[in-house]
PDB file of N, CA and C in Angstrom:
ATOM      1  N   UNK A   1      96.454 102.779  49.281  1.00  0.00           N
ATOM      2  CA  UNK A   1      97.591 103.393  49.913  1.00  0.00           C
ATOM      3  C   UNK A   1      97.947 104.656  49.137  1.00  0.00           C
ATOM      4  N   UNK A   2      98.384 105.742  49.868  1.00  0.00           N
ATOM      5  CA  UNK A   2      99.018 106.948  49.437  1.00  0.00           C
ATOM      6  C   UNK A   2     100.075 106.981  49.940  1.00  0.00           C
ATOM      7  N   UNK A   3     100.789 108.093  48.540  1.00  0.00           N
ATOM      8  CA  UNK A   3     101.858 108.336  48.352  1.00  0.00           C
ATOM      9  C   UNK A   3     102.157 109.930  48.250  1.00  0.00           C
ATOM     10  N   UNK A   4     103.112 110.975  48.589  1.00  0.00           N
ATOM     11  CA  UNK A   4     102.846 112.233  48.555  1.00  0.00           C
ATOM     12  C   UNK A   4     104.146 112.278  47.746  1.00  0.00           C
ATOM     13  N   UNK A   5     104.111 112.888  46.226  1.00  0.00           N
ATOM     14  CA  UNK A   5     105.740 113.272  45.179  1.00  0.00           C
ATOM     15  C   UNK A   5     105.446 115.205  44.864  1.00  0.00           C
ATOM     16  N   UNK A   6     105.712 115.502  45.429  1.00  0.00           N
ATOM     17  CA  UNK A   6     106.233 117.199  45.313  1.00  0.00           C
ATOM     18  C   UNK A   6     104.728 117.904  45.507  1.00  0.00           C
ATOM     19  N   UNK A   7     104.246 117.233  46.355  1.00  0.00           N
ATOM     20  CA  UNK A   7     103.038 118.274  47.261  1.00  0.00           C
ATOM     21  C   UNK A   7     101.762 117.665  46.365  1.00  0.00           C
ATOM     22  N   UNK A   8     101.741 116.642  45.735  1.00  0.00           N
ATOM     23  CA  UNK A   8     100.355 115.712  45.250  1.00  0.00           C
ATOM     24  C   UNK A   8     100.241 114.574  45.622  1.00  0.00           C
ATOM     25  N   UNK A   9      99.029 114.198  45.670  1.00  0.00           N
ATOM     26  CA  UNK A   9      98.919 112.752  46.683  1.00  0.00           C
ATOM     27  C   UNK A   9      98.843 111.797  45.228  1.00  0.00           C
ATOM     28  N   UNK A  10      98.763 111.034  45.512  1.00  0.00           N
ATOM     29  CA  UNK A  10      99.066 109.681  44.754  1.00  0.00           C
ATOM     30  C   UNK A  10      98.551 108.301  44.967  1.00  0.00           C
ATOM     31  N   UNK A  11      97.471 107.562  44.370  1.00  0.00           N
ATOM     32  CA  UNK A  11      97.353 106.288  44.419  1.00  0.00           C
ATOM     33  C   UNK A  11      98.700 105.600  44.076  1.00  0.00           C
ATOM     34  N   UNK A  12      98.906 104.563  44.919  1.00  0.00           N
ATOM     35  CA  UNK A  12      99.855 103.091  45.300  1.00  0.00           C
ATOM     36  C   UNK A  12      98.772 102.194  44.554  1.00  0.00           C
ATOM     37  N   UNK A  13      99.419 101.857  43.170  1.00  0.00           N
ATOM     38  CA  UNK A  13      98.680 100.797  42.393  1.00  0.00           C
ATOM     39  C   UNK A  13      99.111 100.056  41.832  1.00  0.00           C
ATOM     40  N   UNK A  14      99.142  98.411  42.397  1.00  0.00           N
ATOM     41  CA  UNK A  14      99.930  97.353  41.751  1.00  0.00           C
ATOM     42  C   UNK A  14      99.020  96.497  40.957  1.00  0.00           C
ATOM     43  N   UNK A  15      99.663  96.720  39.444  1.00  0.00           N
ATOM     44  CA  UNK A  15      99.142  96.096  38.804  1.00  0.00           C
ATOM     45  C   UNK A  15     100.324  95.876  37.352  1.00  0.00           C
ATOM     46  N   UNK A  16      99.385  94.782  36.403  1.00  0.00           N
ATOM     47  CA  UNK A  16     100.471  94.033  35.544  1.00  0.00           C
ATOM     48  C   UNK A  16     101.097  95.691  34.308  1.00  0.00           C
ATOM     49  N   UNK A  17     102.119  95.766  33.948  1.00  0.00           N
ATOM     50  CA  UNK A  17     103.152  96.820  33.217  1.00  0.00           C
ATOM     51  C   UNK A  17     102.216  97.068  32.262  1.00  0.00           C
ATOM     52  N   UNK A  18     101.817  95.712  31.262  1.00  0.00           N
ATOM     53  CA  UNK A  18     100.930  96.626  30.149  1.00  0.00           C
ATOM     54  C   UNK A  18     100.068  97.210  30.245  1.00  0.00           C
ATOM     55  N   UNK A  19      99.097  97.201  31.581  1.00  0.00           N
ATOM     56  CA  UNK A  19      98.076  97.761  31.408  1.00  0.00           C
ATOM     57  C   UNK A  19      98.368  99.049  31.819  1.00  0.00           C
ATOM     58  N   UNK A  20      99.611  99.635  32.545  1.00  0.00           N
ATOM     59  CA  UNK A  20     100.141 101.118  32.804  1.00  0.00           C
ATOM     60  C   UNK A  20      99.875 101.911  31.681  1.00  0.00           C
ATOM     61  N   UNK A  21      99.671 103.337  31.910  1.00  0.00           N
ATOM     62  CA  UNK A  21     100.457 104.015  30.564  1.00  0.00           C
ATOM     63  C   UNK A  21     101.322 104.437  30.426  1.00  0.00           C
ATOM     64  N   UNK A  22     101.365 105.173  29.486  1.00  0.00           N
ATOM     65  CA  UNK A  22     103.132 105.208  28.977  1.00  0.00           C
ATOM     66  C   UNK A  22     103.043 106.880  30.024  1.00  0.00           C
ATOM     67  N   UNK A  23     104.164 107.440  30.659  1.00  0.00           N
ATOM     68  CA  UNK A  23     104.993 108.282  31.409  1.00  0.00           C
ATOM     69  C   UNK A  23     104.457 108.323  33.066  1.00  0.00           C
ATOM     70  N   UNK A  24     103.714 107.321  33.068  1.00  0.00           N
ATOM     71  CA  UNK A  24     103.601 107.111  34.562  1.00  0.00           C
ATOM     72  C   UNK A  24     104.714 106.770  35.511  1.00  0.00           C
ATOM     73  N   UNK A  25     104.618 107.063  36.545  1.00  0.00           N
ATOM     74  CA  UNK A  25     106.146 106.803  37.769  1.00  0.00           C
ATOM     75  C   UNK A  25     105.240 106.066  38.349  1.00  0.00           C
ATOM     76  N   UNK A  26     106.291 104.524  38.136  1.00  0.00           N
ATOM     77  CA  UNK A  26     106.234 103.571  38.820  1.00  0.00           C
ATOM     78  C   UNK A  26     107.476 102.772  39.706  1.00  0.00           C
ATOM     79  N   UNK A  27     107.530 101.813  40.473  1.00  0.00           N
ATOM     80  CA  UNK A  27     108.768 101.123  41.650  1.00  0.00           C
ATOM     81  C   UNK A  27     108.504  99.536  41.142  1.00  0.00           C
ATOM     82  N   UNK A  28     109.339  99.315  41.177  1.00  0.00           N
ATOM     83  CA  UNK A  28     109.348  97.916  41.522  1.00  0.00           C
ATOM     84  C   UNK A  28     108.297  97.240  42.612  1.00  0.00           C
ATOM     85  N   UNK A  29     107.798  96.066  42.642  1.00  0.00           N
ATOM     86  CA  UNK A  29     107.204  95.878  43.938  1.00  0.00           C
ATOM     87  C   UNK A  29     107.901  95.699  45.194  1.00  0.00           C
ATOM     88  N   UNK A  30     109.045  95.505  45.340  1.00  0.00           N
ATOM     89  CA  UNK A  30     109.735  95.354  46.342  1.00  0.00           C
ATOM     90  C   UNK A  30     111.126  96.558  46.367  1.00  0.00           C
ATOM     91  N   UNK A  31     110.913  97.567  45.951  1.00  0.00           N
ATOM     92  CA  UNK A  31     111.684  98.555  45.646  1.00  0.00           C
ATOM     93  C   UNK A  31     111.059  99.947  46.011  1.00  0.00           C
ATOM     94  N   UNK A  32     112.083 101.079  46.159  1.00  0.00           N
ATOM     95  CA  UNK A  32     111.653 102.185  46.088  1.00  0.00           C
ATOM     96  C   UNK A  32     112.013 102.934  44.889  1.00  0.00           C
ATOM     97  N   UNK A  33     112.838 102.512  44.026  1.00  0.00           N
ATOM     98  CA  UNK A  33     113.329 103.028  42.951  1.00  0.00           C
ATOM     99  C   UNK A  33     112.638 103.730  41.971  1.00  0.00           C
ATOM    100  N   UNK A  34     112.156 105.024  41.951  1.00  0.00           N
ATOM    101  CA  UNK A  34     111.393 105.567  40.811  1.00  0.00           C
ATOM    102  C   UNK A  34     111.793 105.739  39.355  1.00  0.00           C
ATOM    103  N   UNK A  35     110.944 105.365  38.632  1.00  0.00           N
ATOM    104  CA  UNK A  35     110.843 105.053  36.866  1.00  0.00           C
ATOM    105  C   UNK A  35     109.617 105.335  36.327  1.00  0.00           C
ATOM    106  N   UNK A  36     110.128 105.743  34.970  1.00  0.00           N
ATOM    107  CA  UNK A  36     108.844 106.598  34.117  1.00  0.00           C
ATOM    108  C   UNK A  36     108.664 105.081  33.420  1.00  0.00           C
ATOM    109  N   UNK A  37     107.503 104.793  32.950  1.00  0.00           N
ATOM    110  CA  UNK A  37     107.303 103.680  32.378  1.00  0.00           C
ATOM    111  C   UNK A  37     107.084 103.710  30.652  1.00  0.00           C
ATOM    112  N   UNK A  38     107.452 103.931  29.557  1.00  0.00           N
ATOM    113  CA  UNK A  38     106.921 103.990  28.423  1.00  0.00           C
ATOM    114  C   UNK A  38     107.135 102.687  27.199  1.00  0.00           C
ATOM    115  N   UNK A  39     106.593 102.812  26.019  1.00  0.00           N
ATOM    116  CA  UNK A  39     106.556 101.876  25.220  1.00  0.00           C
ATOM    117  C   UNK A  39     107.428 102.082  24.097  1.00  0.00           C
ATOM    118  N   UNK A  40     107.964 103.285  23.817  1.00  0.00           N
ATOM    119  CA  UNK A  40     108.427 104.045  22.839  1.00  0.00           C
ATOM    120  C   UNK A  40     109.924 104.919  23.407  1.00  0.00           C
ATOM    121  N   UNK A  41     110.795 104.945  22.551  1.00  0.00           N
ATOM    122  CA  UNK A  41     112.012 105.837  22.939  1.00  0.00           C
ATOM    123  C   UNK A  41     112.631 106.379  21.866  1.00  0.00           C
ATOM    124  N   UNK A  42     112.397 107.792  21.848  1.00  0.00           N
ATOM    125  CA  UNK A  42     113.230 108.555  20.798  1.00  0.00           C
ATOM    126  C   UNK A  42     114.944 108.823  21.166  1.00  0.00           C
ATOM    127  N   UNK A  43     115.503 108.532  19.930  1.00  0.00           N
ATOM    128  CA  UNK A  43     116.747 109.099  19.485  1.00  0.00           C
ATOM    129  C   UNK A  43     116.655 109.462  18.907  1.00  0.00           C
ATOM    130  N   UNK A  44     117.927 110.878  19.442  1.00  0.00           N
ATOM    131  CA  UNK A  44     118.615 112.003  18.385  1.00  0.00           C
ATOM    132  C   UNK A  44     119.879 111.708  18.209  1.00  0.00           C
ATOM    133  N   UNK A  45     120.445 111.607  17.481  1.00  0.00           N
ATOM    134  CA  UNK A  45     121.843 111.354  17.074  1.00  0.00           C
ATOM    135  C   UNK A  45     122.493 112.230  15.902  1.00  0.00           C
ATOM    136  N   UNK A  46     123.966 112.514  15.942  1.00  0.00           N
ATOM    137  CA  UNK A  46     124.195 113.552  14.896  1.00  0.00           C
ATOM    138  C   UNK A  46     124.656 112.627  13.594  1.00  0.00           C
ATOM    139  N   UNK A  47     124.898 113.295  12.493  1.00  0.00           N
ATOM    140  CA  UNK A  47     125.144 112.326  11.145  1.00  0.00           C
ATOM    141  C   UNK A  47     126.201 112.456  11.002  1.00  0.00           C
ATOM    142  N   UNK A  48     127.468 111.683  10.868  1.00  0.00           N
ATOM    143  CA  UNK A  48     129.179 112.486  10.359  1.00  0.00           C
ATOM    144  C   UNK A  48     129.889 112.558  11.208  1.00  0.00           C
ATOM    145  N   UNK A  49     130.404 113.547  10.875  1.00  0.00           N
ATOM    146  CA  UNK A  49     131.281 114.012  11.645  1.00  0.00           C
ATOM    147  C   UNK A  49     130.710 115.423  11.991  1.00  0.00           C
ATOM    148  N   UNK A  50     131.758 115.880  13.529  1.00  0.00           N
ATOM    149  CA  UNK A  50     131.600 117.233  14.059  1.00  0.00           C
ATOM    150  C   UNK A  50     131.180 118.343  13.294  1.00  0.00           C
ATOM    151  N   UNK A  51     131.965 117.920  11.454  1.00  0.00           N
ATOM    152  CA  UNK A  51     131.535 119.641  11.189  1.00  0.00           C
ATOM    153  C   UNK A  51     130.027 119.025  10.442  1.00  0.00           C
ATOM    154  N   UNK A  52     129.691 118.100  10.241  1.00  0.00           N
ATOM    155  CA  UNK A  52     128.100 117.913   9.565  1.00  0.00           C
ATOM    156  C   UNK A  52     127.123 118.272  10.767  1.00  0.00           C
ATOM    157  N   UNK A  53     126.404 119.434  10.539  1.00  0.00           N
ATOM    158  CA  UNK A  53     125.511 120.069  11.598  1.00  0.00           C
ATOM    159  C   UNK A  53     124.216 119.356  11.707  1.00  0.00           C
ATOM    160  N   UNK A  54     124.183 118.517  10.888  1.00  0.00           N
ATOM    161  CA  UNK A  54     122.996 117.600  10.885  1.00  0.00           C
ATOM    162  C   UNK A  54     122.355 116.845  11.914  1.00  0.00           C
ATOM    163  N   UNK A  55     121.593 116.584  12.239  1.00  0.00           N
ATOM    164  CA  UNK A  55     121.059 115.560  13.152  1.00  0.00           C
ATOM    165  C   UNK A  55     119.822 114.504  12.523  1.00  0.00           C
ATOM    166  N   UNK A  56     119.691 113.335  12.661  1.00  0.00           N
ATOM    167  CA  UNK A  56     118.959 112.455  12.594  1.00  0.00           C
ATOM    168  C   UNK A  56     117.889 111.809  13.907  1.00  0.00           C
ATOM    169  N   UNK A  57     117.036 111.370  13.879  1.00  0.00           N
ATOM    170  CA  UNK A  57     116.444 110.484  15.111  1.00  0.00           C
ATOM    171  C   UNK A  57     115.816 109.623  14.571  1.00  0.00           C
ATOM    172  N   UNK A  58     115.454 108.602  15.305  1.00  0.00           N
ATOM    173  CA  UNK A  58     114.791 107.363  15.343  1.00  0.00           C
ATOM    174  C   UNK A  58     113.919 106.651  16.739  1.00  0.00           C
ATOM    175  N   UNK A  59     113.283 105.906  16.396  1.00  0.00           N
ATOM    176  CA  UNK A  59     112.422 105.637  17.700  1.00  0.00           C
ATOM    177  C   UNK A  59     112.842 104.123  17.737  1.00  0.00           C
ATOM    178  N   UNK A  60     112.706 103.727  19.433  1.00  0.00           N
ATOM    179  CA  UNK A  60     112.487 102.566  19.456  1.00  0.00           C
ATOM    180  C   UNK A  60     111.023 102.156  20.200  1.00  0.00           C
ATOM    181  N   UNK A  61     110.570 100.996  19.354  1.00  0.00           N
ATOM    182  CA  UNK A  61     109.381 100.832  20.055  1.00  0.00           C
ATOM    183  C   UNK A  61     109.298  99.370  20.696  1.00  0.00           C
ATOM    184  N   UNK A  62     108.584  98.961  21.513  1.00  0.00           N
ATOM    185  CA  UNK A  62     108.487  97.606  22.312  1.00  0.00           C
ATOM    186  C   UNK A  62     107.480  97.074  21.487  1.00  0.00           C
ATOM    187  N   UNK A  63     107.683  95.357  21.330  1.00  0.00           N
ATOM    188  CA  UNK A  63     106.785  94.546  20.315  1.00  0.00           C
ATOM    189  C   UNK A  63     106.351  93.933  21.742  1.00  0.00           C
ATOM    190  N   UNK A  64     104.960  93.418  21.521  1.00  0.00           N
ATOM    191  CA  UNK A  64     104.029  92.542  22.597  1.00  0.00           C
ATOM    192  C   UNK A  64     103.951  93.370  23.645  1.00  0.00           C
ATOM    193  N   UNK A  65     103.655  92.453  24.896  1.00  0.00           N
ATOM    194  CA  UNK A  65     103.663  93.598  26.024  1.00  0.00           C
ATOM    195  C   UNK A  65     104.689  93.940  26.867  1.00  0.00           C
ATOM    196  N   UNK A  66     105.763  93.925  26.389  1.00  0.00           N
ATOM    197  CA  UNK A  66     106.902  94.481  27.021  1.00  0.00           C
ATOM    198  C   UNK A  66     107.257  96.002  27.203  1.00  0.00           C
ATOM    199  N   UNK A  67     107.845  96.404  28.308  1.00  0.00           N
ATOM    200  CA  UNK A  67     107.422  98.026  28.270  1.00  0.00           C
ATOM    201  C   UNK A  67     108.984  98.851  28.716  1.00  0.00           C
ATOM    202  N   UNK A  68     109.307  99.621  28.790  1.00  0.00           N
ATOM    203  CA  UNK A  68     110.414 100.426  29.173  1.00  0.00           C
ATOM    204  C   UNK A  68     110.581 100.436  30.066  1.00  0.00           C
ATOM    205  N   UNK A  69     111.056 101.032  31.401  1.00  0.00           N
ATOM    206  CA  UNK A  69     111.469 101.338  32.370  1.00  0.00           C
ATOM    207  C   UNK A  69     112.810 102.421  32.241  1.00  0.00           C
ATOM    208  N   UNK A  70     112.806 104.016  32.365  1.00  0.00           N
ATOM    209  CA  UNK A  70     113.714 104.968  32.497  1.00  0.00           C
ATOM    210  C   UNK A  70     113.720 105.319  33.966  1.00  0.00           C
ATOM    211  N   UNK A  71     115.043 105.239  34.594  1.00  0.00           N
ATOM    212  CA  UNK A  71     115.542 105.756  35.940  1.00  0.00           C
ATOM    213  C   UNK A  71     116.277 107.035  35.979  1.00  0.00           C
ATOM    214  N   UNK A  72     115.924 107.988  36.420  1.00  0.00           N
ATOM    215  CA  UNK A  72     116.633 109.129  36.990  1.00  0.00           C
ATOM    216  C   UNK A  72     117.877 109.511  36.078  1.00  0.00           C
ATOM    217  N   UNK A  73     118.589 108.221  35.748  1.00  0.00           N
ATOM    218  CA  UNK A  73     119.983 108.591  35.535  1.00  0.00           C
ATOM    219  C   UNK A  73     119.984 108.252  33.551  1.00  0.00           C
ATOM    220  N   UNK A  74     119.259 107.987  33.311  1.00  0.00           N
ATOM    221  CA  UNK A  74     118.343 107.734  31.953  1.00  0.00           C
ATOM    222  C   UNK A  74     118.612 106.221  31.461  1.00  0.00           C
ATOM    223  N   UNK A  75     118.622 105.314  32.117  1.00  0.00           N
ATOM    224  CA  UNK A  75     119.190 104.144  32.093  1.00  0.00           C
ATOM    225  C   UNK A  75     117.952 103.855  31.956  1.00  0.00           C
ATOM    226  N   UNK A  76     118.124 102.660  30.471  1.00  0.00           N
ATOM    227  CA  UNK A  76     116.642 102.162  30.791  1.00  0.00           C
ATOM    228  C   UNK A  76     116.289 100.600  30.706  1.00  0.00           C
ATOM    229  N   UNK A  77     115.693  99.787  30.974  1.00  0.00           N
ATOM    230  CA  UNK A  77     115.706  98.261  31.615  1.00  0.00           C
ATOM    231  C   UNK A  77     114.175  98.393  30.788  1.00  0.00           C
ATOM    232  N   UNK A  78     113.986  96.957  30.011  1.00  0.00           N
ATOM    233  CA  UNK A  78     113.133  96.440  30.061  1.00  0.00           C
ATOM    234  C   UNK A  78     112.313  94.884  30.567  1.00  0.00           C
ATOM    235  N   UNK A  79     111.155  95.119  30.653  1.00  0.00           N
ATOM    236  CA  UNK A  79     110.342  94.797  31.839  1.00  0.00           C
ATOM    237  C   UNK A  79     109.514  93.553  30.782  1.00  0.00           C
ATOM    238  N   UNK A  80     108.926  92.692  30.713  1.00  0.00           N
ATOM    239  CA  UNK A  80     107.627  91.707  30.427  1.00  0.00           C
ATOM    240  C   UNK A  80     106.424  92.355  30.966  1.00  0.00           C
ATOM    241  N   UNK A  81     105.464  92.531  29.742  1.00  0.00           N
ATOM    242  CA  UNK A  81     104.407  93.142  30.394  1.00  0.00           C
ATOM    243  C   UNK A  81     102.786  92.189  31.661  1.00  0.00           C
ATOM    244  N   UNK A  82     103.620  91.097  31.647  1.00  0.00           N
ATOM    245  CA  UNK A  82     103.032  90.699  33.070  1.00  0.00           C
ATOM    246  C   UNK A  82     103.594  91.025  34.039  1.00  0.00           C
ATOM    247  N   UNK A  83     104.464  91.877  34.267  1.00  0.00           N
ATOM    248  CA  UNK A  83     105.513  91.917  35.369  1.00  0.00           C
ATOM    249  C   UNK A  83     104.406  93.232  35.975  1.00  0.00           C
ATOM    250  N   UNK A  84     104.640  92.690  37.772  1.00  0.00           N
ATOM    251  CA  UNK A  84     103.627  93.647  38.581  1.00  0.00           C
ATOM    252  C   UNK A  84     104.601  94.744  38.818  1.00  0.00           C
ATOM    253  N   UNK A  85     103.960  96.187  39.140  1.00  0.00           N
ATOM    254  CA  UNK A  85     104.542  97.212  39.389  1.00  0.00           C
ATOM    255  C   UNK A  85     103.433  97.784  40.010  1.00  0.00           C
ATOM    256  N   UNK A  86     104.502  98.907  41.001  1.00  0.00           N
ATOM    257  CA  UNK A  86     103.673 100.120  41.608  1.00  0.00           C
ATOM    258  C   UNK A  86     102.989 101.288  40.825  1.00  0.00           C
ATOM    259  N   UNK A  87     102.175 101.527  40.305  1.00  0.00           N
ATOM    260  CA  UNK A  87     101.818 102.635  39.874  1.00  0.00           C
ATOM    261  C   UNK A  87     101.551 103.737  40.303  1.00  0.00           C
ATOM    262  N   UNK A  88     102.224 104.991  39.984  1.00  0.00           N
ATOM    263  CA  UNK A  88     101.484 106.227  41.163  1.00  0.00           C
ATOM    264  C   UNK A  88     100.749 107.035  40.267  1.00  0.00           C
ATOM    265  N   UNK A  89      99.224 106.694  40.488  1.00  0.00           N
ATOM    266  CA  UNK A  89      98.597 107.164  39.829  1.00  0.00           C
ATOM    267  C   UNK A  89      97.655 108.248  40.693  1.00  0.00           C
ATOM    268  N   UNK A  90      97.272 109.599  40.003  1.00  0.00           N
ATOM    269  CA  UNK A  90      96.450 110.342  40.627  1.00  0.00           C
ATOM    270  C   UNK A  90      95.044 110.180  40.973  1.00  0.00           C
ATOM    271  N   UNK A  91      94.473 111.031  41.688  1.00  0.00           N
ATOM    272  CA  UNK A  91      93.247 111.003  41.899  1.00  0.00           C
ATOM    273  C   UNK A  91      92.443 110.926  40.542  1.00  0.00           C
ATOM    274  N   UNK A  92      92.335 111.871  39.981  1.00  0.00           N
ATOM    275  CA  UNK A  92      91.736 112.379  38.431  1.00  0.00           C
ATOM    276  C   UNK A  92      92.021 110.697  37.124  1.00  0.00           C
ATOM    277  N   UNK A  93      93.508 110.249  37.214  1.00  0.00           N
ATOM    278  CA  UNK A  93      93.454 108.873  36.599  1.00  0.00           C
ATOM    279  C   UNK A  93      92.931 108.092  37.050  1.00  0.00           C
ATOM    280  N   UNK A  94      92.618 107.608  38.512  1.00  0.00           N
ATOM    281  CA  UNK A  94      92.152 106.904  38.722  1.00  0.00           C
ATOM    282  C   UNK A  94      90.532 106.539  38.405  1.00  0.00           C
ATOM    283  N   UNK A  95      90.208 108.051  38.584  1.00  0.00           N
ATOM    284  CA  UNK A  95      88.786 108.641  38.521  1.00  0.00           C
ATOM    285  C   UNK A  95      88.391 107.695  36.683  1.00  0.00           C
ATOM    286  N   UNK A  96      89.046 108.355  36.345  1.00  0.00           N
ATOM    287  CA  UNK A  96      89.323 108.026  34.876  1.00  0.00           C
ATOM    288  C   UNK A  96      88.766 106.484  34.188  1.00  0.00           C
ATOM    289  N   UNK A  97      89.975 105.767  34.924  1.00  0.00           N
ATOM    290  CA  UNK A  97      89.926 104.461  34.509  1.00  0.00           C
ATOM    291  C   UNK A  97      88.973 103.887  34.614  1.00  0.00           C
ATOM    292  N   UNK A  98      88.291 104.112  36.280  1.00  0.00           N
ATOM    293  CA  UNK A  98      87.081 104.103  36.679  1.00  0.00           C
ATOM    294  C   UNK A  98      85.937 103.671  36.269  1.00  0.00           C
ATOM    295  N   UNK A  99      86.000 104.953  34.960  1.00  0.00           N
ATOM    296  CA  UNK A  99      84.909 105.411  34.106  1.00  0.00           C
ATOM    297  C   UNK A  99      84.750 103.897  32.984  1.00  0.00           C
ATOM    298  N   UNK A 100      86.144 103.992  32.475  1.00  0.00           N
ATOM    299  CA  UNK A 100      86.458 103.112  31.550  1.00  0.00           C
ATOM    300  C   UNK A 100      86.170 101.614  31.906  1.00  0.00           C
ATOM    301  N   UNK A 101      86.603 101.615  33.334  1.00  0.00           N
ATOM    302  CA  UNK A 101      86.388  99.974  33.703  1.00  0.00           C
ATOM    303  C   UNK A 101      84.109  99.758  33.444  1.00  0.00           C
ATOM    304  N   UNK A 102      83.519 100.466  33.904  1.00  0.00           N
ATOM    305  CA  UNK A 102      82.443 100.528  34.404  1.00  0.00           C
ATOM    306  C   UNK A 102      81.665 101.013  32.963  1.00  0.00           C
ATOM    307  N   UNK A 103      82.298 101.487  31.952  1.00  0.00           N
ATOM    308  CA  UNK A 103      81.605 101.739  30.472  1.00  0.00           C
ATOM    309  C   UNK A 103      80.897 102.966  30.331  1.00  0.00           C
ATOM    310  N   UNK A 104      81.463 104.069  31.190  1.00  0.00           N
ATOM    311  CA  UNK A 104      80.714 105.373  30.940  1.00  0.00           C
ATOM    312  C   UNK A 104      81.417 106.060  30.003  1.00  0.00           C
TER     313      UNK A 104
END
């Protein structure tokens, strides 16, 4: 199945979260809701107070196969990485994986 997001076509690919990669746009299976999928999330945060011009960051990362889910509004939900999802993956990734499934 295809999918068309800002004038590129798109494989419709349901399969389990971990095996996604990380900044792919994926839906729920029974949803239309679009989400970037990743494993990792940076924070920036400032140190102090207002007048300390400083800033700090930190990452968060997912242990096992559990994966992120970021929506539009930057809200982010995490998922079990058996959990099925839509993947919209391109021609060229697909091509890709392809390669990888088959050992070239």
């Amino acid at each position: 199945m295809f999918s068309e997001i800002n004038g590129e076509f798109y494989f419709k690919v349901i399969c389990e979260a971990h095996k996604i990669p990380d900044g792919t746009t994926v839906t729920k299976k029974a949803g239309t809701k679009e989400y970037t999928l990743t494993r990792s999330l940076k924070l920036y945060y400032n140190k102090g107070t207002q007048s300390d011009s400083g800033s700090d960051r930190g990452e968060v990362k997912m242990g096992g196969d559990c994966v992120m889910l970021i929506d539009g509004t930057d809200a982010v939900s995490v998922v079990s990485g058996d959990t099925e999802l839509v993947a919209y993956i391109t021609y060229d990734q697909m091509a890709n994986y392809i390669d990888e499934v088959e050992g070239k």
